[in-house]
PDB file of N, CA and C in Angstrom:
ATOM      1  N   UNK A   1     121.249 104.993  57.400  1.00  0.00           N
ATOM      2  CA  UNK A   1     120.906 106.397  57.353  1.00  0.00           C
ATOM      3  C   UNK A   1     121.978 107.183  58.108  1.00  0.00           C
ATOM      4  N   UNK A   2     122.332 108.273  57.317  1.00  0.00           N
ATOM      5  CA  UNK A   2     123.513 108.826  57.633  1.00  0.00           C
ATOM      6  C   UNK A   2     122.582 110.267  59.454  1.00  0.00           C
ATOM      7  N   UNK A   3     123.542 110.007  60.475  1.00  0.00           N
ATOM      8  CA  UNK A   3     123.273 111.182  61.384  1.00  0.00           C
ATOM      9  C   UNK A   3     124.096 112.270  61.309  1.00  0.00           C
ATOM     10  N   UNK A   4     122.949 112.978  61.935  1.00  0.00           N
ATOM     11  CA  UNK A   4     123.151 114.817  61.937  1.00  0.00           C
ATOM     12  C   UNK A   4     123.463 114.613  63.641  1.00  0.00           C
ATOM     13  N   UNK A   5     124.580 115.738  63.232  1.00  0.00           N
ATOM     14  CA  UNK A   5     124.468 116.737  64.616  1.00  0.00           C
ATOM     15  C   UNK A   5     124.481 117.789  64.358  1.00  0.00           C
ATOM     16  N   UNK A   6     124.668 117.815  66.732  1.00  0.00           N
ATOM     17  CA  UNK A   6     124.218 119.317  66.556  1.00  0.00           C
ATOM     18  C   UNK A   6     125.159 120.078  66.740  1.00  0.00           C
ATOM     19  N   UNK A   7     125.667 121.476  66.059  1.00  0.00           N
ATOM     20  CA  UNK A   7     126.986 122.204  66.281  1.00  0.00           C
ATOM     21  C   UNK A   7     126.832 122.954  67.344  1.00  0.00           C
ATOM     22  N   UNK A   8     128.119 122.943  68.211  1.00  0.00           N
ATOM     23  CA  UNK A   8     127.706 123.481  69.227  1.00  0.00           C
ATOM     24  C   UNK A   8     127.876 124.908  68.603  1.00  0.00           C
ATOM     25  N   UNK A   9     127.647 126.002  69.523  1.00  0.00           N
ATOM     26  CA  UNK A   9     127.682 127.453  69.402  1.00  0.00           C
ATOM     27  C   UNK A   9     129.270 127.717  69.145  1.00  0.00           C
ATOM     28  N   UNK A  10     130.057 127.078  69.841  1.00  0.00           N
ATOM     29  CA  UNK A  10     131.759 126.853  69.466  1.00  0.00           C
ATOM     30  C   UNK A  10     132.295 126.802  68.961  1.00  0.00           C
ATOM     31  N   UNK A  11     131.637 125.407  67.928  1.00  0.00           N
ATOM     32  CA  UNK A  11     131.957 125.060  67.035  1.00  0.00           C
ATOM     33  C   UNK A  11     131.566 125.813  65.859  1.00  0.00           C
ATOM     34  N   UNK A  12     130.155 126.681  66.009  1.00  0.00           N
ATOM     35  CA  UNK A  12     129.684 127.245  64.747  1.00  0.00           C
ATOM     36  C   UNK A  12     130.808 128.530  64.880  1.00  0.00           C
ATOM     37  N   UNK A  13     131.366 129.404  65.532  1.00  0.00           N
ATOM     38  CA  UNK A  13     131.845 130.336  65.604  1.00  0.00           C
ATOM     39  C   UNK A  13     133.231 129.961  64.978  1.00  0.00           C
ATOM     40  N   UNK A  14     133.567 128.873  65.625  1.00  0.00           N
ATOM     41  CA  UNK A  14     135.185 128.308  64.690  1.00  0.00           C
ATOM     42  C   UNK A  14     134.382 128.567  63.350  1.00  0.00           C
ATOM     43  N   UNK A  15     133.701 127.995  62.770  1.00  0.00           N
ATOM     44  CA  UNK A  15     133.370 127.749  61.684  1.00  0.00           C
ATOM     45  C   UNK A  15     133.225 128.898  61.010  1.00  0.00           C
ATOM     46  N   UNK A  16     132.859 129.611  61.237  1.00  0.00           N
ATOM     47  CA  UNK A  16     132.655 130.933  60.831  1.00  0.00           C
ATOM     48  C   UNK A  16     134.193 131.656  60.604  1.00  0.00           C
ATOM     49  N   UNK A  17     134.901 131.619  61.965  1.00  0.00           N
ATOM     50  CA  UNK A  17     136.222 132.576  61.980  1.00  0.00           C
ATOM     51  C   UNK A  17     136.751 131.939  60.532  1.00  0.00           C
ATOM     52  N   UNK A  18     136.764 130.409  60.648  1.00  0.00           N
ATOM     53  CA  UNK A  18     137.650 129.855  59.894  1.00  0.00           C
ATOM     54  C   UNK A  18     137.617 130.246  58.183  1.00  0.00           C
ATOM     55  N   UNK A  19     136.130 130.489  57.787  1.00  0.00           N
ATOM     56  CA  UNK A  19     135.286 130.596  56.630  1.00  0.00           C
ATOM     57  C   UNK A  19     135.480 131.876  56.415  1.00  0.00           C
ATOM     58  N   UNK A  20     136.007 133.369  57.812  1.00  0.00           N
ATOM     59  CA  UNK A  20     136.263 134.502  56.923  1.00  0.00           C
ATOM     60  C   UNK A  20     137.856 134.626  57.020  1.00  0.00           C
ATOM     61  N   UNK A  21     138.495 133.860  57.148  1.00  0.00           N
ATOM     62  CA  UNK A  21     140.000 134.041  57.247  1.00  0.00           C
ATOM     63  C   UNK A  21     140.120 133.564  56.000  1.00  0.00           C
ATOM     64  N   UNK A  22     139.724 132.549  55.709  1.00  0.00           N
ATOM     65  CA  UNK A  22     139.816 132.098  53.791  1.00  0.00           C
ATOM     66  C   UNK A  22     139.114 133.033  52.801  1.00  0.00           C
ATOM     67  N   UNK A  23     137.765 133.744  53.300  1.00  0.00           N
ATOM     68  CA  UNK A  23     136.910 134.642  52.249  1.00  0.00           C
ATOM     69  C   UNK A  23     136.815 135.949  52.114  1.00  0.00           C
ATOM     70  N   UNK A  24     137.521 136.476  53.120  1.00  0.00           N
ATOM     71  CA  UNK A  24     137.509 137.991  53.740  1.00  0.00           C
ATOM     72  C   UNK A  24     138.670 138.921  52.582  1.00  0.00           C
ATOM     73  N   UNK A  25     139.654 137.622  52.804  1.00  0.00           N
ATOM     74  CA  UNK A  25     141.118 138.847  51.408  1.00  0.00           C
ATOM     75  C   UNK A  25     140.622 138.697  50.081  1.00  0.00           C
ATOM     76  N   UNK A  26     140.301 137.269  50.726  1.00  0.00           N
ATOM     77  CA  UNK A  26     139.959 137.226  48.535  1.00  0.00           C
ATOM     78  C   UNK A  26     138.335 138.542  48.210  1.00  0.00           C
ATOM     79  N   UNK A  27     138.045 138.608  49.531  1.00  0.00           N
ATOM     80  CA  UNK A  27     136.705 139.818  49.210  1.00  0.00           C
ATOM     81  C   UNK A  27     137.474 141.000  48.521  1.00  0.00           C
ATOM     82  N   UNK A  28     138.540 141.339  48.882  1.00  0.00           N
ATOM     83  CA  UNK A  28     139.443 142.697  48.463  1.00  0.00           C
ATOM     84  C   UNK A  28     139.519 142.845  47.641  1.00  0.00           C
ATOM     85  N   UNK A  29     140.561 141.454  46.634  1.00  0.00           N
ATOM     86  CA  UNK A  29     140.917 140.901  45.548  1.00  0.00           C
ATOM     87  C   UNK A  29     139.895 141.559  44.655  1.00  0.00           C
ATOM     88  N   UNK A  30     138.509 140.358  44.983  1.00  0.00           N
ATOM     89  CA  UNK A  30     137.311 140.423  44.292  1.00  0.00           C
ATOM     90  C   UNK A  30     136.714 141.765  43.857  1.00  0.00           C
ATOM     91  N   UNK A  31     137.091 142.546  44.976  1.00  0.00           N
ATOM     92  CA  UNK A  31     136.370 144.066  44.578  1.00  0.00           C
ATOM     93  C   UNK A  31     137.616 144.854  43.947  1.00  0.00           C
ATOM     94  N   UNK A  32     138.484 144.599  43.947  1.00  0.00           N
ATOM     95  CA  UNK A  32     139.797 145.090  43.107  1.00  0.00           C
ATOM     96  C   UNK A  32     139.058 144.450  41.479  1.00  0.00           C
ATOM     97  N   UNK A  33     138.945 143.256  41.437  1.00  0.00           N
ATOM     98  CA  UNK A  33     138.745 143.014  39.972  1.00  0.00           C
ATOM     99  C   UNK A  33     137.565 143.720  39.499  1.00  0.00           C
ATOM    100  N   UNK A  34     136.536 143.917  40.048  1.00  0.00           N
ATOM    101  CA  UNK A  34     135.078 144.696  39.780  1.00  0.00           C
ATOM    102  C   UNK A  34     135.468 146.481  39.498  1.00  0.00           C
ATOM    103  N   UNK A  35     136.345 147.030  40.060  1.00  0.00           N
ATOM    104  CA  UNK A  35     136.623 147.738  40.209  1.00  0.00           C
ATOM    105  C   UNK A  35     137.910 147.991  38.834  1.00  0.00           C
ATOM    106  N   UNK A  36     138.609 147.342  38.739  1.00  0.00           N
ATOM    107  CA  UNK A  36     139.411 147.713  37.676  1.00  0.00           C
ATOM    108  C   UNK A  36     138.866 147.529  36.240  1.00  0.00           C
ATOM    109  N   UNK A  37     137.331 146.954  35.945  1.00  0.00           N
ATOM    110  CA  UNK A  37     136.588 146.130  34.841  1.00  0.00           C
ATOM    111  C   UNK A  37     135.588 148.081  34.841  1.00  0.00           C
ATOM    112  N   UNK A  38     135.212 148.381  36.014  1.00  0.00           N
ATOM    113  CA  UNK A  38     135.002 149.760  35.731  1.00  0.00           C
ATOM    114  C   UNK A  38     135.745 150.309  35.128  1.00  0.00           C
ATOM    115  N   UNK A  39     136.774 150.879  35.789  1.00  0.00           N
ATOM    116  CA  UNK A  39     138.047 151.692  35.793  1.00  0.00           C
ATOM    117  C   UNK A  39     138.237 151.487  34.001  1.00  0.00           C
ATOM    118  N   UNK A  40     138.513 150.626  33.548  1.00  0.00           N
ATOM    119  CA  UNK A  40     139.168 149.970  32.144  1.00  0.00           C
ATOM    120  C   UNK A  40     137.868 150.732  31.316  1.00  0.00           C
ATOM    121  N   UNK A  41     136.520 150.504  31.671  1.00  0.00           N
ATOM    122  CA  UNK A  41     135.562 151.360  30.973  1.00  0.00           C
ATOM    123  C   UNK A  41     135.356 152.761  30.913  1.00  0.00           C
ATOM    124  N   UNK A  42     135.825 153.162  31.795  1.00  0.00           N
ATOM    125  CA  UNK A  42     135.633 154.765  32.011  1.00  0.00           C
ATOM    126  C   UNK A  42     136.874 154.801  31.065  1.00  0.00           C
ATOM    127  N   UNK A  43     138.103 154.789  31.051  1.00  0.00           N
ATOM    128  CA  UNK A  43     139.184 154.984  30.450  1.00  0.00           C
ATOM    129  C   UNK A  43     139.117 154.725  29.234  1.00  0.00           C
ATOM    130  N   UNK A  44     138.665 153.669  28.362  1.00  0.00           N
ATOM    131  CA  UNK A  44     138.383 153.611  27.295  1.00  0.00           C
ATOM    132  C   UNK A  44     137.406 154.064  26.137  1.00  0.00           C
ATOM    133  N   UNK A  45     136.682 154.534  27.190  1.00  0.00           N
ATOM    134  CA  UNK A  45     135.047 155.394  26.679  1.00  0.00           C
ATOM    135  C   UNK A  45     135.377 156.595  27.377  1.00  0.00           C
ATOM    136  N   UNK A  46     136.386 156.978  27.572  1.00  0.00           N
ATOM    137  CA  UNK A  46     136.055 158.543  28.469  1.00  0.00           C
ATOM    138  C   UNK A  46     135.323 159.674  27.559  1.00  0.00           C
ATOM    139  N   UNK A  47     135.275 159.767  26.585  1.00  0.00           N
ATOM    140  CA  UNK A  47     134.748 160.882  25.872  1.00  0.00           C
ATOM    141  C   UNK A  47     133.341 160.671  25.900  1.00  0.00           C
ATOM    142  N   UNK A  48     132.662 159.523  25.295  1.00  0.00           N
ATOM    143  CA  UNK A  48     131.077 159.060  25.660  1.00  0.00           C
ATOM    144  C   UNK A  48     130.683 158.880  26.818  1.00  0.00           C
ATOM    145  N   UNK A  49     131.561 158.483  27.958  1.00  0.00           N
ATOM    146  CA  UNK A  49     131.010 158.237  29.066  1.00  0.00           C
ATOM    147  C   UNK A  49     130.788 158.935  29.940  1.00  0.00           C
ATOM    148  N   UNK A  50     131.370 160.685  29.442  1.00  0.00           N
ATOM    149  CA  UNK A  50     131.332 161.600  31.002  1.00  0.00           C
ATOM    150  C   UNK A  50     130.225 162.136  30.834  1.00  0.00           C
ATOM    151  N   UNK A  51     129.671 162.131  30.281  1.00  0.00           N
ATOM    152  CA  UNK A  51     127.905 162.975  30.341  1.00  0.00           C
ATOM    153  C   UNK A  51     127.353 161.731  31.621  1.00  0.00           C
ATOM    154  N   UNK A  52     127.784 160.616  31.689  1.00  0.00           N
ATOM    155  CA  UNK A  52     126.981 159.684  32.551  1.00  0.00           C
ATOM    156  C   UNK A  52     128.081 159.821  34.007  1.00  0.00           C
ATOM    157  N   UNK A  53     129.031 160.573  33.543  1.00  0.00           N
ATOM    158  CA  UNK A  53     129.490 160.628  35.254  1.00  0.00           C
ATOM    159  C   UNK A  53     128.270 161.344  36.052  1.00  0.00           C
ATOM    160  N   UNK A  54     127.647 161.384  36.997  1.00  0.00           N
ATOM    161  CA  UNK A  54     126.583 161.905  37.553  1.00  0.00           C
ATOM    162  C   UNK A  54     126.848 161.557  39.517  1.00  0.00           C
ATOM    163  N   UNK A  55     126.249 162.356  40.247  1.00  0.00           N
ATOM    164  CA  UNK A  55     126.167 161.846  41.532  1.00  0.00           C
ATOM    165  C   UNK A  55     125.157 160.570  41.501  1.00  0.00           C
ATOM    166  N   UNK A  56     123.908 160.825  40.183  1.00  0.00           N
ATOM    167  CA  UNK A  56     123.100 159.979  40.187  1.00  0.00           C
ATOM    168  C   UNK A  56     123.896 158.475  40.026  1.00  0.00           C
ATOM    169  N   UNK A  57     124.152 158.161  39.138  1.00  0.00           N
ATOM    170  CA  UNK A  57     125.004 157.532  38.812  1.00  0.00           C
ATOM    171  C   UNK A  57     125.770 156.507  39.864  1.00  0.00           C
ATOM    172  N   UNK A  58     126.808 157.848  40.653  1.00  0.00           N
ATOM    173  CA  UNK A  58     127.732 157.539  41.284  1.00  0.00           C
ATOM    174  C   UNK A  58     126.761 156.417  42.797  1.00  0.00           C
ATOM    175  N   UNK A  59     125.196 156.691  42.966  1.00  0.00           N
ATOM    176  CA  UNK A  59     124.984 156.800  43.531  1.00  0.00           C
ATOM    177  C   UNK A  59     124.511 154.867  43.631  1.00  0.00           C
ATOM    178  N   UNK A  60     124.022 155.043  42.273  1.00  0.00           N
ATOM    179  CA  UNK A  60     123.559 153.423  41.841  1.00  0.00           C
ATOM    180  C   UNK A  60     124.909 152.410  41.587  1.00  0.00           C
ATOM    181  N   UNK A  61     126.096 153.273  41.136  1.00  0.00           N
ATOM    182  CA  UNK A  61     127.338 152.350  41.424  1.00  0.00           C
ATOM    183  C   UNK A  61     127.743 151.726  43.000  1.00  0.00           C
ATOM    184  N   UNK A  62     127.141 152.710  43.863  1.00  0.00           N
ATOM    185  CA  UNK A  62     127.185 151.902  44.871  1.00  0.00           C
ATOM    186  C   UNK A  62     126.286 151.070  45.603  1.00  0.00           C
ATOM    187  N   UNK A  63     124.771 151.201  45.043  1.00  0.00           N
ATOM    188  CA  UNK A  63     123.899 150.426  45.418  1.00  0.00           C
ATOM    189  C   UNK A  63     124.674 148.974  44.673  1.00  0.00           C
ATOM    190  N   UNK A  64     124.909 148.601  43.357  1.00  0.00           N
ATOM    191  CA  UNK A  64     125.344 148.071  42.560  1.00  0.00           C
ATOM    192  C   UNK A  64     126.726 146.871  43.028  1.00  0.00           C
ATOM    193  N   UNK A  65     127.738 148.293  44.123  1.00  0.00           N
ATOM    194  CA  UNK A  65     128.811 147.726  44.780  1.00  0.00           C
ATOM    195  C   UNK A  65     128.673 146.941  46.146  1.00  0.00           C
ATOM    196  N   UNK A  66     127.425 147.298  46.842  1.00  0.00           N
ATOM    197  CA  UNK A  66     126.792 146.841  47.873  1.00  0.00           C
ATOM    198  C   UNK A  66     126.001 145.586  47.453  1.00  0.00           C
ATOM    199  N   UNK A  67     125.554 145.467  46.310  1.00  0.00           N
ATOM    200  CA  UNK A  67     124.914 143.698  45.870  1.00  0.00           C
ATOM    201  C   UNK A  67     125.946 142.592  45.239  1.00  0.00           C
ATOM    202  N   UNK A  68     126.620 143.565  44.658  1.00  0.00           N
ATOM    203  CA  UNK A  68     128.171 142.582  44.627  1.00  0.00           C
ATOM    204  C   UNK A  68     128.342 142.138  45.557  1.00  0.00           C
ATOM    205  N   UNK A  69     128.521 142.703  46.605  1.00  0.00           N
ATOM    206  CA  UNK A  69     129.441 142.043  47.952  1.00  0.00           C
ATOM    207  C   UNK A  69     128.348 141.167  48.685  1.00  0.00           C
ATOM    208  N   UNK A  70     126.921 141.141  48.803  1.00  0.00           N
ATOM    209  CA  UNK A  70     126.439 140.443  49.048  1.00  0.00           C
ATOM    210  C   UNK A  70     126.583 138.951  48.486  1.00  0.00           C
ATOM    211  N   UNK A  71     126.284 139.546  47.204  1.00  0.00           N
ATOM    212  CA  UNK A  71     126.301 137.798  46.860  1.00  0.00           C
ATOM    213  C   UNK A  71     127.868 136.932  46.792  1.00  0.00           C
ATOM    214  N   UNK A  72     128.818 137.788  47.028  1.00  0.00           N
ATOM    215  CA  UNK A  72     130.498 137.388  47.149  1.00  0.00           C
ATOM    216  C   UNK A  72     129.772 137.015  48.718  1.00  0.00           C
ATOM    217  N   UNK A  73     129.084 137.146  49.456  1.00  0.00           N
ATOM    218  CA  UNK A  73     128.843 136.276  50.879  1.00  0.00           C
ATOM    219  C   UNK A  73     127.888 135.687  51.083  1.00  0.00           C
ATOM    220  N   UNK A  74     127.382 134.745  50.201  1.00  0.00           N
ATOM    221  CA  UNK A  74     127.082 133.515  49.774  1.00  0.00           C
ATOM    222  C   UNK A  74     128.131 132.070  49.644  1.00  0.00           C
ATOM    223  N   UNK A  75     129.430 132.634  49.514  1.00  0.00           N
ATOM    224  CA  UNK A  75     130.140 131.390  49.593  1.00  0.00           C
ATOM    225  C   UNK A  75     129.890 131.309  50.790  1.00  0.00           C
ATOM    226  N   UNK A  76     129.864 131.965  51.944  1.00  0.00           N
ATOM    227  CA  UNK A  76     129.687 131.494  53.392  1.00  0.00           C
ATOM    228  C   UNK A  76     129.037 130.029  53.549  1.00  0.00           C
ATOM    229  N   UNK A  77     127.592 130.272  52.742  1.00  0.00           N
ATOM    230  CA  UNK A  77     126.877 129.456  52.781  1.00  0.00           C
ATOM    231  C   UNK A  77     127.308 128.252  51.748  1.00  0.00           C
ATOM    232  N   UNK A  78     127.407 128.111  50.922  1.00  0.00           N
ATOM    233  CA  UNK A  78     128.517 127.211  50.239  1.00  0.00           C
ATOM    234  C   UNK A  78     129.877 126.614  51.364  1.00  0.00           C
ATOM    235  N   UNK A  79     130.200 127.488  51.631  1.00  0.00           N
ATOM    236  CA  UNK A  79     131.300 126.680  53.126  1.00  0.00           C
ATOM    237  C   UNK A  79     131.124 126.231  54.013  1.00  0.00           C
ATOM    238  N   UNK A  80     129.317 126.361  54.912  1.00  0.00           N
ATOM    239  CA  UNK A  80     129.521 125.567  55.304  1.00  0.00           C
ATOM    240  C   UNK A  80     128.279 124.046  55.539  1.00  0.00           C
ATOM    241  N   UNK A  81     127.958 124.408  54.152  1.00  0.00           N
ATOM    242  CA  UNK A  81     126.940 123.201  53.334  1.00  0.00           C
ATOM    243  C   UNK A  81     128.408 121.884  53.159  1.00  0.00           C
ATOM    244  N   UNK A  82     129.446 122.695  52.721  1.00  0.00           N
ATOM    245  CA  UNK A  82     130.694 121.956  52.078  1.00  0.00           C
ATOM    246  C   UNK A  82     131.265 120.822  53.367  1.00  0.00           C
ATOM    247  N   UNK A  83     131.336 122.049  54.198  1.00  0.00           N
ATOM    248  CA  UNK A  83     132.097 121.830  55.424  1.00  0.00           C
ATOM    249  C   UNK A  83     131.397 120.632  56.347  1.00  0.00           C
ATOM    250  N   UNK A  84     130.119 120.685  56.171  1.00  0.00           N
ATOM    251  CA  UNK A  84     129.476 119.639  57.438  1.00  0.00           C
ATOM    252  C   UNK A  84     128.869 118.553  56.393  1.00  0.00           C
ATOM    253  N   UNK A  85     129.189 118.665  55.264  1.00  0.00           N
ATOM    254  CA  UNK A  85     128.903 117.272  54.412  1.00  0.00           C
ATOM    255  C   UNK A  85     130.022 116.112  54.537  1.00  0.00           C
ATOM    256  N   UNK A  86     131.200 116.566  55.335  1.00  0.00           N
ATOM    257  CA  UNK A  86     132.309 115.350  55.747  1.00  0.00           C
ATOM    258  C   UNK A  86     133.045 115.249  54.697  1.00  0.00           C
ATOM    259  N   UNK A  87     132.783 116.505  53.622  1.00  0.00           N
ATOM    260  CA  UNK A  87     134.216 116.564  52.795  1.00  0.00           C
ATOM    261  C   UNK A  87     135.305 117.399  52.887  1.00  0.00           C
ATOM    262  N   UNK A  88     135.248 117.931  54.177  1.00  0.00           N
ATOM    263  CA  UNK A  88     136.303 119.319  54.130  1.00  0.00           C
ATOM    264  C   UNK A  88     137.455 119.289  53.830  1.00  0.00           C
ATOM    265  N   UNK A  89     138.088 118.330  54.252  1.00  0.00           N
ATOM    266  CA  UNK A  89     139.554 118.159  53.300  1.00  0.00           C
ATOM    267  C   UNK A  89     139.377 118.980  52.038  1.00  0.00           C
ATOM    268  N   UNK A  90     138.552 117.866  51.377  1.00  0.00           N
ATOM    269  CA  UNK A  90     138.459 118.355  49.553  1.00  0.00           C
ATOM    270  C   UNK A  90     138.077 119.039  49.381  1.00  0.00           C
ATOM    271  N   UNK A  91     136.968 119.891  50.260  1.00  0.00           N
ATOM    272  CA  UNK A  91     136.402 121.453  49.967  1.00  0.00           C
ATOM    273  C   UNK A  91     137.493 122.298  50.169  1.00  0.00           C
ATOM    274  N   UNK A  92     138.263 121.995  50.911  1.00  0.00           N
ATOM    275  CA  UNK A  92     139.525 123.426  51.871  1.00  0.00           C
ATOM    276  C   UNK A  92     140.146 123.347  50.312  1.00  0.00           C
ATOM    277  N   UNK A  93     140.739 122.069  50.205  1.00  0.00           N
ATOM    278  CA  UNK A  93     141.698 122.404  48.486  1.00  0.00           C
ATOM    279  C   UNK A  93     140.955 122.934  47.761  1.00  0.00           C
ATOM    280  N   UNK A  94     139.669 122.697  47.407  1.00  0.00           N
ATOM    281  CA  UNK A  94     139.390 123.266  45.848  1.00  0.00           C
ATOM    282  C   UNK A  94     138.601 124.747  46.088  1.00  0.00           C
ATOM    283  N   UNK A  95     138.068 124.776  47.573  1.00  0.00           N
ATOM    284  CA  UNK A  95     137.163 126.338  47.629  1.00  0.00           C
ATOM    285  C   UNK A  95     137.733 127.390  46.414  1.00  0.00           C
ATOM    286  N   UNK A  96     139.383 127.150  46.254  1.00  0.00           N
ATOM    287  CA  UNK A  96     139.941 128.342  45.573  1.00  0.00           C
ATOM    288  C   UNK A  96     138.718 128.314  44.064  1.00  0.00           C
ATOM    289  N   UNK A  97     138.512 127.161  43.493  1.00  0.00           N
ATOM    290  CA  UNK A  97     137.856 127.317  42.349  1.00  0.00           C
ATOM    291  C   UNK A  97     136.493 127.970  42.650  1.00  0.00           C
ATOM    292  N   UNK A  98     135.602 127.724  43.882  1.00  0.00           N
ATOM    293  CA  UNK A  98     134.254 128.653  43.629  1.00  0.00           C
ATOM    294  C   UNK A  98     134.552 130.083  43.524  1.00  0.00           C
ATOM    295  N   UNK A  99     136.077 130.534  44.052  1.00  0.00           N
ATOM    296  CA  UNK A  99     136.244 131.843  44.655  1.00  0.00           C
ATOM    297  C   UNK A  99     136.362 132.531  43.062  1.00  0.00           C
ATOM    298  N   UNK A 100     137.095 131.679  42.443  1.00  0.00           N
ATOM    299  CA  UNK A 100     137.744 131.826  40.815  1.00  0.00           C
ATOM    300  C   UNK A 100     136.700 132.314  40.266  1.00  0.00           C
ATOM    301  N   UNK A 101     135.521 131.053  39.792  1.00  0.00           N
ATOM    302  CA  UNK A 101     133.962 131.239  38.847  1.00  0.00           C
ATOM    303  C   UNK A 101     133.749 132.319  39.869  1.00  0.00           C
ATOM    304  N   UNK A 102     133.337 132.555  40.662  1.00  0.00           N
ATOM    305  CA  UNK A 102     132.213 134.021  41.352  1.00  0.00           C
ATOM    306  C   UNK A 102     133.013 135.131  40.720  1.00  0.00           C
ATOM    307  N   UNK A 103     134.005 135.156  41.149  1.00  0.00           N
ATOM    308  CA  UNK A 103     135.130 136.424  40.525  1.00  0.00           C
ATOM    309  C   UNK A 103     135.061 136.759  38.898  1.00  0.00           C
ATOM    310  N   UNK A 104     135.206 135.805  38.565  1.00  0.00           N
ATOM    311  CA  UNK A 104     134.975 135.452  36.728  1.00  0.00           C
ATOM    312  C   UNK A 104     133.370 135.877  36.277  1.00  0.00           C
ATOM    313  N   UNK A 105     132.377 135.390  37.108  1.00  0.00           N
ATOM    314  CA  UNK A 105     130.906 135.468  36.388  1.00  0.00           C
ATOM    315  C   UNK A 105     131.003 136.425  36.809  1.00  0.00           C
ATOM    316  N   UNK A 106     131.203 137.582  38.475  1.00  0.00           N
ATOM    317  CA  UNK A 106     130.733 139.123  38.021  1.00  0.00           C
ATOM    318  C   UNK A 106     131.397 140.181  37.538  1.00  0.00           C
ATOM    319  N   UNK A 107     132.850 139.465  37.019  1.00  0.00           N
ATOM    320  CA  UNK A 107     133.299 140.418  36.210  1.00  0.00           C
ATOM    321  C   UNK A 107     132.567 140.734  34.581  1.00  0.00           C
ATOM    322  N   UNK A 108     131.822 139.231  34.388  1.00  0.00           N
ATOM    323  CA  UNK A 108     131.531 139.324  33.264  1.00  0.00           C
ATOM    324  C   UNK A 108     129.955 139.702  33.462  1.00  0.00           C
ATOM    325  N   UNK A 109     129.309 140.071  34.226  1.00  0.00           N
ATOM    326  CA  UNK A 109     128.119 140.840  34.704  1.00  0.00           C
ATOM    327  C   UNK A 109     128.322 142.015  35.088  1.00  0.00           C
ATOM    328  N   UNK A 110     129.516 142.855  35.208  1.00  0.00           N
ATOM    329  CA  UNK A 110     130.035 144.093  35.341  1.00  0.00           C
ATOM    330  C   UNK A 110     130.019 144.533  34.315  1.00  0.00           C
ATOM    331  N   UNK A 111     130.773 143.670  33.293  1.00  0.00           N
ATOM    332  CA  UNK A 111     131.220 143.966  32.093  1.00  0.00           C
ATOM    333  C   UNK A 111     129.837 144.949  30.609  1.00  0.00           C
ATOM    334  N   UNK A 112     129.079 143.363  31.004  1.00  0.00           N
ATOM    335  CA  UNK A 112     127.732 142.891  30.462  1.00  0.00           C
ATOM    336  C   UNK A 112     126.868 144.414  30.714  1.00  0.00           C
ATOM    337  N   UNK A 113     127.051 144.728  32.297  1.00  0.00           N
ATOM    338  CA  UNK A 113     126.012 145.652  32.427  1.00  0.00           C
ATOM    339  C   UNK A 113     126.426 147.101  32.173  1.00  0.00           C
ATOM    340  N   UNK A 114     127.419 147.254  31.874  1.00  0.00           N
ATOM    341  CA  UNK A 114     128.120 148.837  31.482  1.00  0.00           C
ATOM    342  C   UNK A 114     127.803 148.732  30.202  1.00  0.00           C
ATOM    343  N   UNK A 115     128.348 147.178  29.641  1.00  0.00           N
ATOM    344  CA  UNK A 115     127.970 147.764  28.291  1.00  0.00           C
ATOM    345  C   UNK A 115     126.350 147.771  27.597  1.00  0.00           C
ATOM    346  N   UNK A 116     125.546 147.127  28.227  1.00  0.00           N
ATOM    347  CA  UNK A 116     124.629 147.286  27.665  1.00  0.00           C
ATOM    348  C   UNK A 116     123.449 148.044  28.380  1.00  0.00           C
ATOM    349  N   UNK A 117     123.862 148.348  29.731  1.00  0.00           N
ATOM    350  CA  UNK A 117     122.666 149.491  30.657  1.00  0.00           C
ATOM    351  C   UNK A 117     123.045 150.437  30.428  1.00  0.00           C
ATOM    352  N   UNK A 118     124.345 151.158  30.255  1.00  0.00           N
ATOM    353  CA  UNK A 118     124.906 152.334  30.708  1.00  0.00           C
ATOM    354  C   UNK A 118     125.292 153.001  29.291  1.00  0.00           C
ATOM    355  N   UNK A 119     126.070 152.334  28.659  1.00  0.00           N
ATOM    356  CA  UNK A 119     127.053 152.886  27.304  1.00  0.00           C
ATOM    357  C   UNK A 119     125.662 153.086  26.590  1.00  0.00           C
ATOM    358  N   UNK A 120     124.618 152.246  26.066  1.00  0.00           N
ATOM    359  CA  UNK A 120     123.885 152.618  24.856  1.00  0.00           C
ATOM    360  C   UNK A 120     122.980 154.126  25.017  1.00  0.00           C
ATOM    361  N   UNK A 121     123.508 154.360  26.461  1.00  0.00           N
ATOM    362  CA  UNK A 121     122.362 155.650  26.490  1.00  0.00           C
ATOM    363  C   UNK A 121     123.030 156.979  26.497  1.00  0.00           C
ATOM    364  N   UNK A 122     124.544 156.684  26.295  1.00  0.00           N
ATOM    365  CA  UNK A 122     125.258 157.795  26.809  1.00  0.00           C
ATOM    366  C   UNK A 122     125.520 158.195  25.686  1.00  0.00           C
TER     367      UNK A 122
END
């Protein structure tokens, strides 16, 4: 039977610094891509879409931009499930791929939800 320990308070704080020095830029990145998957919609629909420019609107894009970023800090928890399973080597190389799929699925849930919450009513 495999043993647990216990992290010290030290160690959890390394753990942490270490987990936003790898997740913190790519957060930027991430909201750069969410953000330009808007951007690309407004620009391409600008004639249908400005009746839905609204403060209302503007207002749920950021409730919207605020649950994005939540669940972009969930890998936390993914890092350090990864990290104290005694594979970190192989987690440190490949983390780049969870960072990839999260980036990829809410662009395509950005995508998904403009076009089918927002555009059919405008």
């Amino acid at each position: 039977m495999r043993q647990r320990y216990a992290m010290t308070p030290a160690q959890f704080r390394g753990l942490i610094r270490d987990a936003g020095r790898y997740w913190e830029p790519r957060r930027l990145i991430y909201n750069g891509v969410l953000l330009a998957v808007v951007v690309l919609w407004v620009v391409i629909t600008w004639p249908h879409l400005r009746p839905a420019m609204t403060w209302t609107a503007l207002g749920g894009l950021c409730v919207l931009a605020l649950i994005a970023n939540a669940c972009f800090s969930a890998a936390y928890l993914v890092e350090m499930v990864f990290r104290n399973a005694g594979i970190r080597r192989v987690w440190k190389r490949w983390r780049w791929a969870l960072w990839m799929a999260g980036t990829i699925l809410a662009a395509c849930m950005v995508w998904y939800w403009i076009a089918d919450e927002v555009y059919p009513f405008v």
